[in-house]
PDB file of N, CA and C in Angstrom:
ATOM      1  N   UNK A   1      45.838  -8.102 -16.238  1.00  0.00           N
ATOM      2  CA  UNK A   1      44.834  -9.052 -15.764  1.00  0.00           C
ATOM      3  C   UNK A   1      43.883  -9.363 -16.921  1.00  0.00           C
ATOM      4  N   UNK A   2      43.369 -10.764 -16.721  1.00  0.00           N
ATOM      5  CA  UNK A   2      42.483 -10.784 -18.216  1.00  0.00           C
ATOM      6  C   UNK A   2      41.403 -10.474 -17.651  1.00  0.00           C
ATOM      7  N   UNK A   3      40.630 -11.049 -18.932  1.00  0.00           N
ATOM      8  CA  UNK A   3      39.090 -10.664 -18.994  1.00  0.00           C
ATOM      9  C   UNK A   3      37.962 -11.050 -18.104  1.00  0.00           C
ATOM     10  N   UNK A   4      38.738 -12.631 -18.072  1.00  0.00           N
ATOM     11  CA  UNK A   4      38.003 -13.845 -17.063  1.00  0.00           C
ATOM     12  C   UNK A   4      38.455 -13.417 -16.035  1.00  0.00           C
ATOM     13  N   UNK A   5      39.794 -13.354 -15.554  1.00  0.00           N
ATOM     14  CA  UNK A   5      39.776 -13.109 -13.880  1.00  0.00           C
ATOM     15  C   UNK A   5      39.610 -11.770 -13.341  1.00  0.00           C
ATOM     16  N   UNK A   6      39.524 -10.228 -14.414  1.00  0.00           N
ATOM     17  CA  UNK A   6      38.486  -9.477 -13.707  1.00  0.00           C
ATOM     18  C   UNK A   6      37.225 -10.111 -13.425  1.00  0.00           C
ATOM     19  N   UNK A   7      36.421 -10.450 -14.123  1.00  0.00           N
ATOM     20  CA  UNK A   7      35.395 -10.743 -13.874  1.00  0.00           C
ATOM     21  C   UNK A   7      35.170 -11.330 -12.667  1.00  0.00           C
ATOM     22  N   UNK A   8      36.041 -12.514 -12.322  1.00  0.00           N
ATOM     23  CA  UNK A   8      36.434 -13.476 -11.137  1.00  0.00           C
ATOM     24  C   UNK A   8      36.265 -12.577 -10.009  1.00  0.00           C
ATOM     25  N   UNK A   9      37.000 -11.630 -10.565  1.00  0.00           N
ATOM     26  CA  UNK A   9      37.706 -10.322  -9.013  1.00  0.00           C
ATOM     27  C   UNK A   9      36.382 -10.305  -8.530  1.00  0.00           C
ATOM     28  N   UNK A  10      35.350  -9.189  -9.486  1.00  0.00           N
ATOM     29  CA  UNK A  10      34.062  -8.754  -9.530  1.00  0.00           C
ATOM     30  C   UNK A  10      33.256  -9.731  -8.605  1.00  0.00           C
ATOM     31  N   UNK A  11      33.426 -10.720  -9.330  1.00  0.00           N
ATOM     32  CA  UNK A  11      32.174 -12.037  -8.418  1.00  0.00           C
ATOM     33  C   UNK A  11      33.022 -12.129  -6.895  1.00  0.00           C
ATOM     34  N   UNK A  12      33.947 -12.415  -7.022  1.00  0.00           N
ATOM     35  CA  UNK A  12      34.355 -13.142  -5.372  1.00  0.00           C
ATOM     36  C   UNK A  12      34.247 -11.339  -4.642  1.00  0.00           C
ATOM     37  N   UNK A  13      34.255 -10.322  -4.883  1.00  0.00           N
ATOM     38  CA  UNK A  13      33.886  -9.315  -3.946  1.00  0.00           C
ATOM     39  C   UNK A  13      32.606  -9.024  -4.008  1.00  0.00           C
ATOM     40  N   UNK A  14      32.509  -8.839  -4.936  1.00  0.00           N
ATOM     41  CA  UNK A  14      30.821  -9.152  -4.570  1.00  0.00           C
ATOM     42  C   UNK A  14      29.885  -9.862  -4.002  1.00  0.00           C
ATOM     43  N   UNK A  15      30.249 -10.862  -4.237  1.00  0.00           N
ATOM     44  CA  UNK A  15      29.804 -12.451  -3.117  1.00  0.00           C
ATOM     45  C   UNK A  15      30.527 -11.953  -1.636  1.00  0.00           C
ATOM     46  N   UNK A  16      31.159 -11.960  -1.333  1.00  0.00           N
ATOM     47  CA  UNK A  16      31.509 -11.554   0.051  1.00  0.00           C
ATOM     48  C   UNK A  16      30.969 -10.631   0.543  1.00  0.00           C
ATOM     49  N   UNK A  17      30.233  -9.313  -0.053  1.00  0.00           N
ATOM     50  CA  UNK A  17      29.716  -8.417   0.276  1.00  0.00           C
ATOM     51  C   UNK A  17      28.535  -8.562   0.718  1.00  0.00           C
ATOM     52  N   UNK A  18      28.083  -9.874  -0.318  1.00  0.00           N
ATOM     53  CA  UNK A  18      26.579 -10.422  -0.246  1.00  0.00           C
ATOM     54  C   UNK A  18      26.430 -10.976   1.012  1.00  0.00           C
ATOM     55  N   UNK A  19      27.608 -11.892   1.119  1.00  0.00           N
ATOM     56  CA  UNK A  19      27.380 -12.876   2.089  1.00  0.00           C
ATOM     57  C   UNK A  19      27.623 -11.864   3.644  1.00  0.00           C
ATOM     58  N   UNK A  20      28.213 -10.616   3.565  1.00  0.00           N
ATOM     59  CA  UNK A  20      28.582  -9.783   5.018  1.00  0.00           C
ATOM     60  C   UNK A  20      26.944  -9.137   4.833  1.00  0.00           C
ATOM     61  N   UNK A  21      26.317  -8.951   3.965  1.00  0.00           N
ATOM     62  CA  UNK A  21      25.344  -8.336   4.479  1.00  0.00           C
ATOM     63  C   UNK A  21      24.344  -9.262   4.611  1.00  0.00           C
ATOM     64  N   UNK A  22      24.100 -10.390   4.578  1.00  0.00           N
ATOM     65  CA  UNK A  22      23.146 -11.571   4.582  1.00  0.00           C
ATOM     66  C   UNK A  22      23.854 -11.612   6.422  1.00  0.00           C
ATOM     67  N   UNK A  23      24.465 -11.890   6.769  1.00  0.00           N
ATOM     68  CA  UNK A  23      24.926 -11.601   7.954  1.00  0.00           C
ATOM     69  C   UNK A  23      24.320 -10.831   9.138  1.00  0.00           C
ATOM     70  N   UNK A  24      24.838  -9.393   8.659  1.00  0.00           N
ATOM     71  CA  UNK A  24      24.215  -8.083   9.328  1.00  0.00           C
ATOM     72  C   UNK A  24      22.655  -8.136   9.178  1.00  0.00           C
ATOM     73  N   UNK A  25      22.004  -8.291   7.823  1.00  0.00           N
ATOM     74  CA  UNK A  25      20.939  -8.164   8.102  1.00  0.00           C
ATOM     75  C   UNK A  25      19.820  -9.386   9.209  1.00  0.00           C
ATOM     76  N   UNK A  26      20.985 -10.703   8.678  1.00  0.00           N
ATOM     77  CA  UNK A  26      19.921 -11.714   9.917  1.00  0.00           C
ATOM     78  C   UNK A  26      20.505 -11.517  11.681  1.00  0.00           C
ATOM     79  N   UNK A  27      21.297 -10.733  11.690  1.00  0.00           N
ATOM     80  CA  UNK A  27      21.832 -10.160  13.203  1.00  0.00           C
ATOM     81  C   UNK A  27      20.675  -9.037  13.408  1.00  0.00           C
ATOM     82  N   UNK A  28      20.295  -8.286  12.212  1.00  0.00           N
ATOM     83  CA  UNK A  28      19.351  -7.179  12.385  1.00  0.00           C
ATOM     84  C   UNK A  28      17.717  -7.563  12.724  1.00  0.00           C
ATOM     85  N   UNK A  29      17.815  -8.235  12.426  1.00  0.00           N
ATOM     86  CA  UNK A  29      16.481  -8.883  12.198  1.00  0.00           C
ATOM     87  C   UNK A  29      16.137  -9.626  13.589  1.00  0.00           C
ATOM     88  N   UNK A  30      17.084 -10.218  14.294  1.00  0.00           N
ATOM     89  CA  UNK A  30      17.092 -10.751  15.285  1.00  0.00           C
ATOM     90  C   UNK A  30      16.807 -10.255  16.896  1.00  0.00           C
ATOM     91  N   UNK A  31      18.064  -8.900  16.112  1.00  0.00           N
ATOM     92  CA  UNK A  31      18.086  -7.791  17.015  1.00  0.00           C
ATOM     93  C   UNK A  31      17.042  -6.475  17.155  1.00  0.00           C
ATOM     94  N   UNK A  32      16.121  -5.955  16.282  1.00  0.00           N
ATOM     95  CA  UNK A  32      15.077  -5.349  16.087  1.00  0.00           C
ATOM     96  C   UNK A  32      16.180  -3.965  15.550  1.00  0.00           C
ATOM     97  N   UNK A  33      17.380  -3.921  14.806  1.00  0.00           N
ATOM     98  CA  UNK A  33      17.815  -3.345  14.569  1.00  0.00           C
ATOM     99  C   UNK A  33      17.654  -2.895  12.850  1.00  0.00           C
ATOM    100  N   UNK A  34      17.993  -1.674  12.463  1.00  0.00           N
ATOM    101  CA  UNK A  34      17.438  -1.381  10.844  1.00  0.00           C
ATOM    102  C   UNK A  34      18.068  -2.157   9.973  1.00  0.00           C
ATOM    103  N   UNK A  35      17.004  -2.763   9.037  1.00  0.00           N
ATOM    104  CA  UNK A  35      17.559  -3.701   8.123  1.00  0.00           C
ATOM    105  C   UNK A  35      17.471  -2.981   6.960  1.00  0.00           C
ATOM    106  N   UNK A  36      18.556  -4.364   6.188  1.00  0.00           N
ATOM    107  CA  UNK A  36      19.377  -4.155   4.874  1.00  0.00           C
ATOM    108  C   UNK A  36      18.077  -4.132   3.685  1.00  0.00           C
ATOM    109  N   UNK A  37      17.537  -2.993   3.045  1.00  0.00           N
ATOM    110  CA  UNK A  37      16.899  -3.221   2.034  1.00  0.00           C
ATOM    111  C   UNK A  37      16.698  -4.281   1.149  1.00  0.00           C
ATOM    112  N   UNK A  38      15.808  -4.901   0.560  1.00  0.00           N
ATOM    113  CA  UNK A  38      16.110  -5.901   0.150  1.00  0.00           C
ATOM    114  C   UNK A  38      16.305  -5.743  -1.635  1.00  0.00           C
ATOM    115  N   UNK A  39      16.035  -4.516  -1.850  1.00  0.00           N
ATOM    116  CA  UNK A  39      16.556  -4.053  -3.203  1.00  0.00           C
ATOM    117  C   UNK A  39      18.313  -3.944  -2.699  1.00  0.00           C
ATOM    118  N   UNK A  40      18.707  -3.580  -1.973  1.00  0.00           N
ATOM    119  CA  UNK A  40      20.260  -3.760  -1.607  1.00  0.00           C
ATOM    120  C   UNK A  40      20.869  -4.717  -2.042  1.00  0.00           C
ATOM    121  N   UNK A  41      20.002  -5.939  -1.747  1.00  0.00           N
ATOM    122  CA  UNK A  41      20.329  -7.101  -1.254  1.00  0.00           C
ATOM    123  C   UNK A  41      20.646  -7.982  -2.992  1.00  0.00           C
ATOM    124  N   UNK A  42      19.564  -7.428  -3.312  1.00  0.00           N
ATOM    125  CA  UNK A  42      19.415  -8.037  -4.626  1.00  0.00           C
ATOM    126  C   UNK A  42      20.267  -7.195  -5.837  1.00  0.00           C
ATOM    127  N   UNK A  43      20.212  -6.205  -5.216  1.00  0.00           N
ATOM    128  CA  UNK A  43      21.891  -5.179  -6.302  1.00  0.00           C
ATOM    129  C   UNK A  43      22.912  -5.616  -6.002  1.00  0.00           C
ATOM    130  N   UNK A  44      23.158  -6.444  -5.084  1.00  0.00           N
ATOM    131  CA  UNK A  44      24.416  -7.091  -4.762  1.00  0.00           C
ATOM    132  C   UNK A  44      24.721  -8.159  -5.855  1.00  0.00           C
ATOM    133  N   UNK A  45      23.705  -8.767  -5.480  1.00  0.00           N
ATOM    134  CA  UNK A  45      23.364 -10.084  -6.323  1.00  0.00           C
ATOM    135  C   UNK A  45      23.565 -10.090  -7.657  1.00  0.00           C
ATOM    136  N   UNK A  46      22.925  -8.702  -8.029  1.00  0.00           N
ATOM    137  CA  UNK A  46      22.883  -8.047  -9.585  1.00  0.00           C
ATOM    138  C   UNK A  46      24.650  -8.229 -10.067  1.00  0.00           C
ATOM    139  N   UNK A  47      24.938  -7.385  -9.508  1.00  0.00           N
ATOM    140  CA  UNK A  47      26.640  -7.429  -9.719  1.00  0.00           C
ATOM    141  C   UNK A  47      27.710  -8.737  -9.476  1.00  0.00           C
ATOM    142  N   UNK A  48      26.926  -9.062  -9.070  1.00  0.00           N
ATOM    143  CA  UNK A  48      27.728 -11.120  -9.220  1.00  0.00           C
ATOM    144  C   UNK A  48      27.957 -11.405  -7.888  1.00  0.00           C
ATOM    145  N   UNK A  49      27.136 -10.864  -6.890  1.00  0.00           N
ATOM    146  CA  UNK A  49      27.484 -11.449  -5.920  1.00  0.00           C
ATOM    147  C   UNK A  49      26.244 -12.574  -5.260  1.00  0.00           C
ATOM    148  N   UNK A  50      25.471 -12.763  -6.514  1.00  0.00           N
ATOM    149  CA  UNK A  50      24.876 -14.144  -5.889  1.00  0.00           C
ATOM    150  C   UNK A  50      25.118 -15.730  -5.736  1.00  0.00           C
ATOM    151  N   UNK A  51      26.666 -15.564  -6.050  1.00  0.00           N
ATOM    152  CA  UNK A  51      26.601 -16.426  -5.043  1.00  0.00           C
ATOM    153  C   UNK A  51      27.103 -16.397  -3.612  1.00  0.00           C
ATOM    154  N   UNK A  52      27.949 -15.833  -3.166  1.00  0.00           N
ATOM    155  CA  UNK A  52      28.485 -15.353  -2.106  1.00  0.00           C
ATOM    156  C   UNK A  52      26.464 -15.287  -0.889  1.00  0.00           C
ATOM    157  N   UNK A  53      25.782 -14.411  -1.659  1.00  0.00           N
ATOM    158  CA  UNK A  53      24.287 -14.414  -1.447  1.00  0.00           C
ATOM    159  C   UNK A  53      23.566 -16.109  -1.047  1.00  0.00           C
ATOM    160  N   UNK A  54      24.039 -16.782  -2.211  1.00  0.00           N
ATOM    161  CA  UNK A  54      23.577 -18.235  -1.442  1.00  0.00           C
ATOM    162  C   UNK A  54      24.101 -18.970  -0.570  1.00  0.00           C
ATOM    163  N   UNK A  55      25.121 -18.480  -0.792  1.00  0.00           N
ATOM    164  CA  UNK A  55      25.782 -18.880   0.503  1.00  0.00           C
ATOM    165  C   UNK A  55      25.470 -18.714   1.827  1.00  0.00           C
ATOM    166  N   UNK A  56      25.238 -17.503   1.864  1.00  0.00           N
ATOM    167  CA  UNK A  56      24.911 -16.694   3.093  1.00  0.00           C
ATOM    168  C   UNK A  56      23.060 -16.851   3.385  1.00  0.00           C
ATOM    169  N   UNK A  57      22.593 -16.859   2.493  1.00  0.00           N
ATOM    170  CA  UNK A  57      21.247 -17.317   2.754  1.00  0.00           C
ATOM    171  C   UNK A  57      21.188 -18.865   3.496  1.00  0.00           C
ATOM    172  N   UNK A  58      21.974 -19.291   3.283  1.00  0.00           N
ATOM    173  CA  UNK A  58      21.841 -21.165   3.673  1.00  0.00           C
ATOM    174  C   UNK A  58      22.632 -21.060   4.772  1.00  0.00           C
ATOM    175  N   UNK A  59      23.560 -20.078   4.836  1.00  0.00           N
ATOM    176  CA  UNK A  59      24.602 -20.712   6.326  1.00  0.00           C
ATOM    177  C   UNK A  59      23.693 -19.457   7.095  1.00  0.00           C
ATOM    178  N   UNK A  60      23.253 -18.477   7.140  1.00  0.00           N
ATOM    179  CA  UNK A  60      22.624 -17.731   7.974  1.00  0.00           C
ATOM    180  C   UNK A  60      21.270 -18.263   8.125  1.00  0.00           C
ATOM    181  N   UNK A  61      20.764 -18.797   7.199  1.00  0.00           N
ATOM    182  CA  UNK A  61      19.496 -19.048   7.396  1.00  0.00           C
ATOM    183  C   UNK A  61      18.214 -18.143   7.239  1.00  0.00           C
ATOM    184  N   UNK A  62      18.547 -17.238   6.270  1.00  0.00           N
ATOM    185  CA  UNK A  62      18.056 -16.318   6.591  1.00  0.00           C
ATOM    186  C   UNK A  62      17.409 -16.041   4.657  1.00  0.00           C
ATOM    187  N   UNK A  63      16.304 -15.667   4.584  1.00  0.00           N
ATOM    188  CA  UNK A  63      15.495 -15.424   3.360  1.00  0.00           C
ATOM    189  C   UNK A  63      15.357 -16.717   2.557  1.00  0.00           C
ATOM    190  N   UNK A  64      15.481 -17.636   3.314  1.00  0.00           N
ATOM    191  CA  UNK A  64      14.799 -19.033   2.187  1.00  0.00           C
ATOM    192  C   UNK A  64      13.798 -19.321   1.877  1.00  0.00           C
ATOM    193  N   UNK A  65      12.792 -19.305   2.843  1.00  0.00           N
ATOM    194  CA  UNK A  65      11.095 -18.672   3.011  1.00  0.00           C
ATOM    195  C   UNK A  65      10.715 -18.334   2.421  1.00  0.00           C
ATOM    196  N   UNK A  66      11.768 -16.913   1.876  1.00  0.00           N
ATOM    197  CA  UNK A  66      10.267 -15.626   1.557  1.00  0.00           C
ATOM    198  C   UNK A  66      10.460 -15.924  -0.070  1.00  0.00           C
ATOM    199  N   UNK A  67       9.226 -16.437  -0.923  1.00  0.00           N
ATOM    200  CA  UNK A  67       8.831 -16.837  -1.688  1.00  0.00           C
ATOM    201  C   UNK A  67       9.250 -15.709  -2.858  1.00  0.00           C
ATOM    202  N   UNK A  68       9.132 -14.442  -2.580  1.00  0.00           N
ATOM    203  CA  UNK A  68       8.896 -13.506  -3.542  1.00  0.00           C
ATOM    204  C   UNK A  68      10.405 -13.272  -3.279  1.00  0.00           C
ATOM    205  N   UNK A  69      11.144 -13.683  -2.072  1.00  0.00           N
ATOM    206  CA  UNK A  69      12.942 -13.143  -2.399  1.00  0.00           C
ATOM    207  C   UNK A  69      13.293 -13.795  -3.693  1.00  0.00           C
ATOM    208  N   UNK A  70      13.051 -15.608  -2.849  1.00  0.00           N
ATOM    209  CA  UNK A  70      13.149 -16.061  -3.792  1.00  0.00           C
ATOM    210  C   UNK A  70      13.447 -16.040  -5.434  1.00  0.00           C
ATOM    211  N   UNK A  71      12.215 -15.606  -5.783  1.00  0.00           N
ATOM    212  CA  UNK A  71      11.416 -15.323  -7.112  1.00  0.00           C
ATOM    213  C   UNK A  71      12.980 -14.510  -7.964  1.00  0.00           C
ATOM    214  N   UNK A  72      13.341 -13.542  -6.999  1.00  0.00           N
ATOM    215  CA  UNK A  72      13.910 -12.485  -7.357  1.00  0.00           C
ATOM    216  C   UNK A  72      15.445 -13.217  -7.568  1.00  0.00           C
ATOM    217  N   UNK A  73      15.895 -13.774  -6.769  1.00  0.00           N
ATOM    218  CA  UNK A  73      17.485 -14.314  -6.392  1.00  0.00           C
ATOM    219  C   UNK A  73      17.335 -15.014  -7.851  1.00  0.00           C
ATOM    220  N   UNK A  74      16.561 -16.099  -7.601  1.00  0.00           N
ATOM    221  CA  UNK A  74      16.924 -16.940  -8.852  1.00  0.00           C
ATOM    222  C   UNK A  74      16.482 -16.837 -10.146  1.00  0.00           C
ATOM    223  N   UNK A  75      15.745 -15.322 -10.433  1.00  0.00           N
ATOM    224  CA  UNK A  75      15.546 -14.363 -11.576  1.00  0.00           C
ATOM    225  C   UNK A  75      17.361 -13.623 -12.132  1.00  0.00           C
ATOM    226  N   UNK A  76      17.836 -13.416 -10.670  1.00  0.00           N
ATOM    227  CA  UNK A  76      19.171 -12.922 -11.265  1.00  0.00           C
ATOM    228  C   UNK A  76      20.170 -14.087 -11.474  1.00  0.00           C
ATOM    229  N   UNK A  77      19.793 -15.368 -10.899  1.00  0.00           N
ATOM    230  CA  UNK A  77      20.820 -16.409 -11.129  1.00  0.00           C
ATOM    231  C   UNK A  77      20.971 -16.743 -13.287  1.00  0.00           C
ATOM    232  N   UNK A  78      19.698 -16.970 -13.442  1.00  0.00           N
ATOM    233  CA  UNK A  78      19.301 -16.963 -14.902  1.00  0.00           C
ATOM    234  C   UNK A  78      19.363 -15.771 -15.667  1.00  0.00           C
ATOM    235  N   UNK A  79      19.813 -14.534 -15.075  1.00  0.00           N
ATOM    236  CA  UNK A  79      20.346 -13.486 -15.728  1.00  0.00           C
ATOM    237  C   UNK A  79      21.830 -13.743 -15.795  1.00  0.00           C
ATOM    238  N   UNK A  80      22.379 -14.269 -14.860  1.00  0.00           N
ATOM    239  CA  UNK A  80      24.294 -14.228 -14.981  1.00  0.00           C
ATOM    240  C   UNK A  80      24.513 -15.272 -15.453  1.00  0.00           C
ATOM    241  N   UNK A  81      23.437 -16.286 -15.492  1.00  0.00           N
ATOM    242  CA  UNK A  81      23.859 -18.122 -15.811  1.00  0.00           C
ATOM    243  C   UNK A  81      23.625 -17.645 -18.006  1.00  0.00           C
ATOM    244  N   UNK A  82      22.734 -16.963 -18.160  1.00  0.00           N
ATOM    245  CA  UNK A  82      21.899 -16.592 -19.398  1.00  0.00           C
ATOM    246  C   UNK A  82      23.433 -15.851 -20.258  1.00  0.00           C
ATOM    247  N   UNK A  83      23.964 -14.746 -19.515  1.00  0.00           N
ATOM    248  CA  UNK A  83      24.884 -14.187 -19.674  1.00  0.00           C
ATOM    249  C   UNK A  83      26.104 -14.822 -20.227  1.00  0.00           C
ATOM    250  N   UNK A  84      26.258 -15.240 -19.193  1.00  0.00           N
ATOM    251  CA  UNK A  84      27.723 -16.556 -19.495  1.00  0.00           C
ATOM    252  C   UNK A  84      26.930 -17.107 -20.734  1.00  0.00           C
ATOM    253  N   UNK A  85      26.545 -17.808 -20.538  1.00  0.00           N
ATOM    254  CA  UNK A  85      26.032 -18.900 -22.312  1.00  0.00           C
ATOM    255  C   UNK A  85      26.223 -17.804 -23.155  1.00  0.00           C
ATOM    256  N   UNK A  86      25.961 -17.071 -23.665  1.00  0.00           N
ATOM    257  CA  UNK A  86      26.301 -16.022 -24.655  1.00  0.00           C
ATOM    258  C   UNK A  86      27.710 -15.851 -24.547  1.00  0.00           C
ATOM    259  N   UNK A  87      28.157 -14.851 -23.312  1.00  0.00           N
ATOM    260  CA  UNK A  87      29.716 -15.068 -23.712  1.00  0.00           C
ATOM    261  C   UNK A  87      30.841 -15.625 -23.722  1.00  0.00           C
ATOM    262  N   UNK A  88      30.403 -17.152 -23.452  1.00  0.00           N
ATOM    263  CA  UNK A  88      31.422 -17.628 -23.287  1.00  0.00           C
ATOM    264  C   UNK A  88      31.905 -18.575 -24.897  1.00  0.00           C
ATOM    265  N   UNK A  89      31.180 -18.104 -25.698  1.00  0.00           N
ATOM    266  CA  UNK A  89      32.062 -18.637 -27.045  1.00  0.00           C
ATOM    267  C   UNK A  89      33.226 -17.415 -27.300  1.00  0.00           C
ATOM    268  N   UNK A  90      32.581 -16.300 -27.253  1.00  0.00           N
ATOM    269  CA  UNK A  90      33.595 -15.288 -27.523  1.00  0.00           C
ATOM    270  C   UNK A  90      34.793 -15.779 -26.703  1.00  0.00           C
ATOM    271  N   UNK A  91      34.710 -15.738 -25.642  1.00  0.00           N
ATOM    272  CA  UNK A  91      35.714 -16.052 -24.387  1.00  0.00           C
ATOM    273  C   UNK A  91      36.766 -17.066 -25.159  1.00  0.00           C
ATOM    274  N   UNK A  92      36.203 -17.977 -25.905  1.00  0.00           N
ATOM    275  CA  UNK A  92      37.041 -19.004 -26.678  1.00  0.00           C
ATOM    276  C   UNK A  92      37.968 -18.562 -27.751  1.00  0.00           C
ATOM    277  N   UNK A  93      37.942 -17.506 -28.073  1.00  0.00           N
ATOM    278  CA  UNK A  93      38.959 -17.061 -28.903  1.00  0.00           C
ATOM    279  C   UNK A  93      39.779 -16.533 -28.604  1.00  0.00           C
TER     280      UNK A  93
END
């Protein structure tokens, strides 16, 4: 497997993970049941699953509001977007 589609692997399970717990937690939330940390939430994210995370924020509906999630989500978007620009010249060889 190469380099790029581990990576691929990494993001699309991770994003799904994001997006099952963006899920559970707005079922939790609904339900007065214990919710998903939101450092959880955002270690998900950390590991490439934000997008799977925006996803799930927009179809659940759930953390678009909160200003300071916010802050945080699209702090890690410009960490993985920042990332890529760096490696993707290497990637070219």
């Amino acid at each position: 497997m190469s380099y790029v589609a581990s990576i691929a692997t990494i993001y699309a399970v991770a994003s799904a993970l994001a997006f099952a717990l963006f899920g559970l937690d707005k079922s939790r939330a609904r339900t007065g049941g214990p919710r998903i940390p939101e450092a959880t939430l955002h270690l998900v994210e950390l590991l490439g699953g934000w997008p799977g995370a925006y996803l799930g924020m927009n179809v659940y509906r759930h953390k678009t509001q909160k200003l300071s999630y916010q802050v945080v989500y699209w702090a890690v978007v410009l960490i993985h977007l920042g990332g890529w620009l760096l490696l993707w010249p290497k990637l070219q060889n």
